[in-house]
C-alpha atoms as a PDB file:
ATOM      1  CA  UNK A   1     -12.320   3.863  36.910  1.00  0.00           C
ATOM      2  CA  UNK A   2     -14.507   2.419  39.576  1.00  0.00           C
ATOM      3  CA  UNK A   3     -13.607   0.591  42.467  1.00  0.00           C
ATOM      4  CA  UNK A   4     -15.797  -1.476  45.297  1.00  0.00           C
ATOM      5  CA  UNK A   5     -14.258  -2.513  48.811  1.00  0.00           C
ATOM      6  CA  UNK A   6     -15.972  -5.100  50.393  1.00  0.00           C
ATOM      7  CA  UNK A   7     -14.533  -6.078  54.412  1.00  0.00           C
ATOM      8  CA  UNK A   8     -14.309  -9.777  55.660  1.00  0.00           C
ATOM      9  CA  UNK A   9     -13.546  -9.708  59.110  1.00  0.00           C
ATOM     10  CA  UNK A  10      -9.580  -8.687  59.031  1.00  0.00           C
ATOM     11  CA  UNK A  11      -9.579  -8.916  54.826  1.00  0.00           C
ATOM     12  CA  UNK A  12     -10.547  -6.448  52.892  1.00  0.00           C
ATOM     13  CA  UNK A  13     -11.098  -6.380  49.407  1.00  0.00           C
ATOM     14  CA  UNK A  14     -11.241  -3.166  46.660  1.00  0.00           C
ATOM     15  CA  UNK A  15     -12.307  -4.386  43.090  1.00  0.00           C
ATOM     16  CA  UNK A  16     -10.849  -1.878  40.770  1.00  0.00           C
ATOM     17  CA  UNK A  17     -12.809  -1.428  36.985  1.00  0.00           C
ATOM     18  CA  UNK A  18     -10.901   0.285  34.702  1.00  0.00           C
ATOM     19  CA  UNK A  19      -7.062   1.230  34.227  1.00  0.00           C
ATOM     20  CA  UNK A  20      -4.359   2.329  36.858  1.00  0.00           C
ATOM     21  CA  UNK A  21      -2.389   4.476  35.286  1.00  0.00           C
ATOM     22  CA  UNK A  22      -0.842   8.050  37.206  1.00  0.00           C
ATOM     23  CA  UNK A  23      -4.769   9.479  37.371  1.00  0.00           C
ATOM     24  CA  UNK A  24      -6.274   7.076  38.754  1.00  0.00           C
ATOM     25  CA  UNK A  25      -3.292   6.411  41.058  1.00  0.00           C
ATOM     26  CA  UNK A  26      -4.996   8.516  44.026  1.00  0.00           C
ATOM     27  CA  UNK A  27      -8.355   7.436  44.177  1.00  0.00           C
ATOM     28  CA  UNK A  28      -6.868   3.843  44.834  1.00  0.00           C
ATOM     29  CA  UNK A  29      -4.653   4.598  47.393  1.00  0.00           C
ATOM     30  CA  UNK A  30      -7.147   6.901  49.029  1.00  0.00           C
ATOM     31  CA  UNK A  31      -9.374   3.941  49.024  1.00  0.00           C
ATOM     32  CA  UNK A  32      -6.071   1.552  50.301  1.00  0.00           C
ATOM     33  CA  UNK A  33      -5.967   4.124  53.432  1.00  0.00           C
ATOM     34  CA  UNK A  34      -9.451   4.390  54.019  1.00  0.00           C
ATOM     35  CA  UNK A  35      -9.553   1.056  55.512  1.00  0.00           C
ATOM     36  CA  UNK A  36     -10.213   0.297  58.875  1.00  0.00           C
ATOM     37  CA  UNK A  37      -6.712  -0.312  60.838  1.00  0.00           C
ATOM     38  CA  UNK A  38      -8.222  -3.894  61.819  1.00  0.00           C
ATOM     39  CA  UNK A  39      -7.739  -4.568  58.339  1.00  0.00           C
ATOM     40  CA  UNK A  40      -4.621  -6.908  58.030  1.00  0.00           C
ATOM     41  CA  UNK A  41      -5.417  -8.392  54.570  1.00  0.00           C
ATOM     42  CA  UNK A  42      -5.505  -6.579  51.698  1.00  0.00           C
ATOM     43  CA  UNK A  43      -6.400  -7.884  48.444  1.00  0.00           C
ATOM     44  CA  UNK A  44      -6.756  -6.621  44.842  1.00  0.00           C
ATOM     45  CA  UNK A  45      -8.829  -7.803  42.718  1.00  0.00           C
ATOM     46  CA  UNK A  46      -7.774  -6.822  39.302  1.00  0.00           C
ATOM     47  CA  UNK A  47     -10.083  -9.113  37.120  1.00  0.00           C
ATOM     48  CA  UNK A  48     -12.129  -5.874  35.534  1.00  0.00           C
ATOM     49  CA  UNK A  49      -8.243  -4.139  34.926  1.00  0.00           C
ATOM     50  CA  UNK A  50      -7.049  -4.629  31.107  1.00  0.00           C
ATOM     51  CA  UNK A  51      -3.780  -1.756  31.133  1.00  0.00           C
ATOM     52  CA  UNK A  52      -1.635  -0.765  34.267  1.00  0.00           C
ATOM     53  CA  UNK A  53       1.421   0.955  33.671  1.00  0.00           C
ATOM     54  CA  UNK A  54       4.083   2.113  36.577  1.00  0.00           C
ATOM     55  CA  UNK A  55       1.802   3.466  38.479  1.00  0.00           C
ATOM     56  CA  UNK A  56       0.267   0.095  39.482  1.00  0.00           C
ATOM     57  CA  UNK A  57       3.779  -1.096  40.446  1.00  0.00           C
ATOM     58  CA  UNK A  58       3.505   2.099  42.912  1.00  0.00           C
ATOM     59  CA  UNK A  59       0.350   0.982  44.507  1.00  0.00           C
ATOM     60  CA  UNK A  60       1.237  -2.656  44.806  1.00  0.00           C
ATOM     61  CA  UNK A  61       4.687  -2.780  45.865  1.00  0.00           C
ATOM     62  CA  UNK A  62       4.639   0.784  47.967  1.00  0.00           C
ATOM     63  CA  UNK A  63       5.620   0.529  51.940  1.00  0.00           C
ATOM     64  CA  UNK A  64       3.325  -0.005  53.705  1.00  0.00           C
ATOM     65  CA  UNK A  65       2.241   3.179  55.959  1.00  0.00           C
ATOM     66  CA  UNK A  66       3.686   3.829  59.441  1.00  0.00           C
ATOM     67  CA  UNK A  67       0.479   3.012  60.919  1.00  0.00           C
ATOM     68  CA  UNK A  68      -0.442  -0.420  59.828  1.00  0.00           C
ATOM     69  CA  UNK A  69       2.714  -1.961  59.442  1.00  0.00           C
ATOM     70  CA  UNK A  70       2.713  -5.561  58.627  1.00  0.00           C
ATOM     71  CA  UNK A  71      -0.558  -4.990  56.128  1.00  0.00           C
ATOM     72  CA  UNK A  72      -0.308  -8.048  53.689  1.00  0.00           C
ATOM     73  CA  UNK A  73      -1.431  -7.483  50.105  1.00  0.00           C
ATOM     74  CA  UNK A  74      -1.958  -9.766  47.402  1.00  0.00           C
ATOM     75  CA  UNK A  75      -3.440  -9.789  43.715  1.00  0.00           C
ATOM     76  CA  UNK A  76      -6.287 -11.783  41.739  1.00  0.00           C
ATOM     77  CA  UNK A  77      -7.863 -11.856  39.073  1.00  0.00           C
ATOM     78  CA  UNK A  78      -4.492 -10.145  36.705  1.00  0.00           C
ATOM     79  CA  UNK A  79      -5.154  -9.840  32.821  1.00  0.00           C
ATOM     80  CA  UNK A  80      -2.664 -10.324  30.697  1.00  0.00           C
ATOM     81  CA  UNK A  81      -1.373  -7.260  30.286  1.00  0.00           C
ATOM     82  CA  UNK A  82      -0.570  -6.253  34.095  1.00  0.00           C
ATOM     83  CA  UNK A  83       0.804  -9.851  34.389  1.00  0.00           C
ATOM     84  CA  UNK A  84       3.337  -8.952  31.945  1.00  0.00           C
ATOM     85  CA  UNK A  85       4.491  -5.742  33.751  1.00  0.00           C
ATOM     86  CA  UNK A  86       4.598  -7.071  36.980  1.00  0.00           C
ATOM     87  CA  UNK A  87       6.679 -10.367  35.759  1.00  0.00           C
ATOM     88  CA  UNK A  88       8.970  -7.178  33.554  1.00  0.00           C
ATOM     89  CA  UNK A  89       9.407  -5.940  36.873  1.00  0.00           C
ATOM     90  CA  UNK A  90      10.018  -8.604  39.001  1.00  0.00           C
ATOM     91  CA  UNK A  91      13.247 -10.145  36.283  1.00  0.00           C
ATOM     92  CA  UNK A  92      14.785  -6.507  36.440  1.00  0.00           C
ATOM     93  CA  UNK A  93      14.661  -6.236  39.956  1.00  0.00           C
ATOM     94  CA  UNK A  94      13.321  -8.630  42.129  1.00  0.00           C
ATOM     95  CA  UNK A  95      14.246  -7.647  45.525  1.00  0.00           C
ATOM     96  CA  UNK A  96      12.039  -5.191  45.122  1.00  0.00           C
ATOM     97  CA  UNK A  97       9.054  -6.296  43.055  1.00  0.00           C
ATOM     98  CA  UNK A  98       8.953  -9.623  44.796  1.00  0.00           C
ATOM     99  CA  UNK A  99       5.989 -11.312  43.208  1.00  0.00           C
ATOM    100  CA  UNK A 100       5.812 -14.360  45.339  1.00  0.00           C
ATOM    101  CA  UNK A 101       4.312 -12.127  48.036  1.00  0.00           C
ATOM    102  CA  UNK A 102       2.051 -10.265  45.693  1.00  0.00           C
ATOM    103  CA  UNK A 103       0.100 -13.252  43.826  1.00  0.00           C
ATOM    104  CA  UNK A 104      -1.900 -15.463  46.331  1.00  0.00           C
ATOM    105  CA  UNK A 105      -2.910 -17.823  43.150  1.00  0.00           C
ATOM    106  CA  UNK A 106       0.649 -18.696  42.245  1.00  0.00           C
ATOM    107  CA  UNK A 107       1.636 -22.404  43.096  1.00  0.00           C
ATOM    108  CA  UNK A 108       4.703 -24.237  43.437  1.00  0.00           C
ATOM    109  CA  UNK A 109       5.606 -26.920  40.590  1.00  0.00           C
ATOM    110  CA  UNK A 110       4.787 -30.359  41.518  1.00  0.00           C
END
């Protein structure tokens, strides 16, 4: 797994290539709290990502940290096989996997 973060003013984006599963877990959110604390956007860009399992539910829906409260993350670029985790999640409980917030591309029916 490789990942790239790129800044945009108050936006940052990490490009993750490979799997998120429990090892690579810690790199990403070591990467997550590397970022500046101007950073208010976060986005993920999971367009190289073909397999997540729970542990990508961790690292998208996790508090966010005591010191940048407020952060707002969102998700591109989802394959079909994290899409269909994340919309498992959100049926069984979405209070707390509320994908609305997550996916910036979704768009209300006409």
């Amino acid at each position: 797994m490789n990942t790239l973060t790129t800044l945009n003013g108050a936006t940052a984006t990490i490009t993750v290539r490979g799997d998120i599963d429990f090892d690579t877990l810690p790199p990403l959110r070591v990467a997550a709290d590397a970022l500046p604390a101007h950073v208010t956007d976060l986005l993920w860009d999971l367009t190289h990502t073909s397999f997540m399992d729970i542990a990508g539910l961790h690292l998208l829906f996790a508090p966010a940290p005591p010191d940048r409260p407020g952060r707002r993350i969102t998700v591109i670029g989802l394959r079909p096989q994290p899409m269909r985790l994340l919309r498992l999640a959100a049926e069984t409980n979405p209070a707390a996997f509320p994908l609305d917030r997550l996916l910036c591309d979704v768009r209300a029916p006409l």
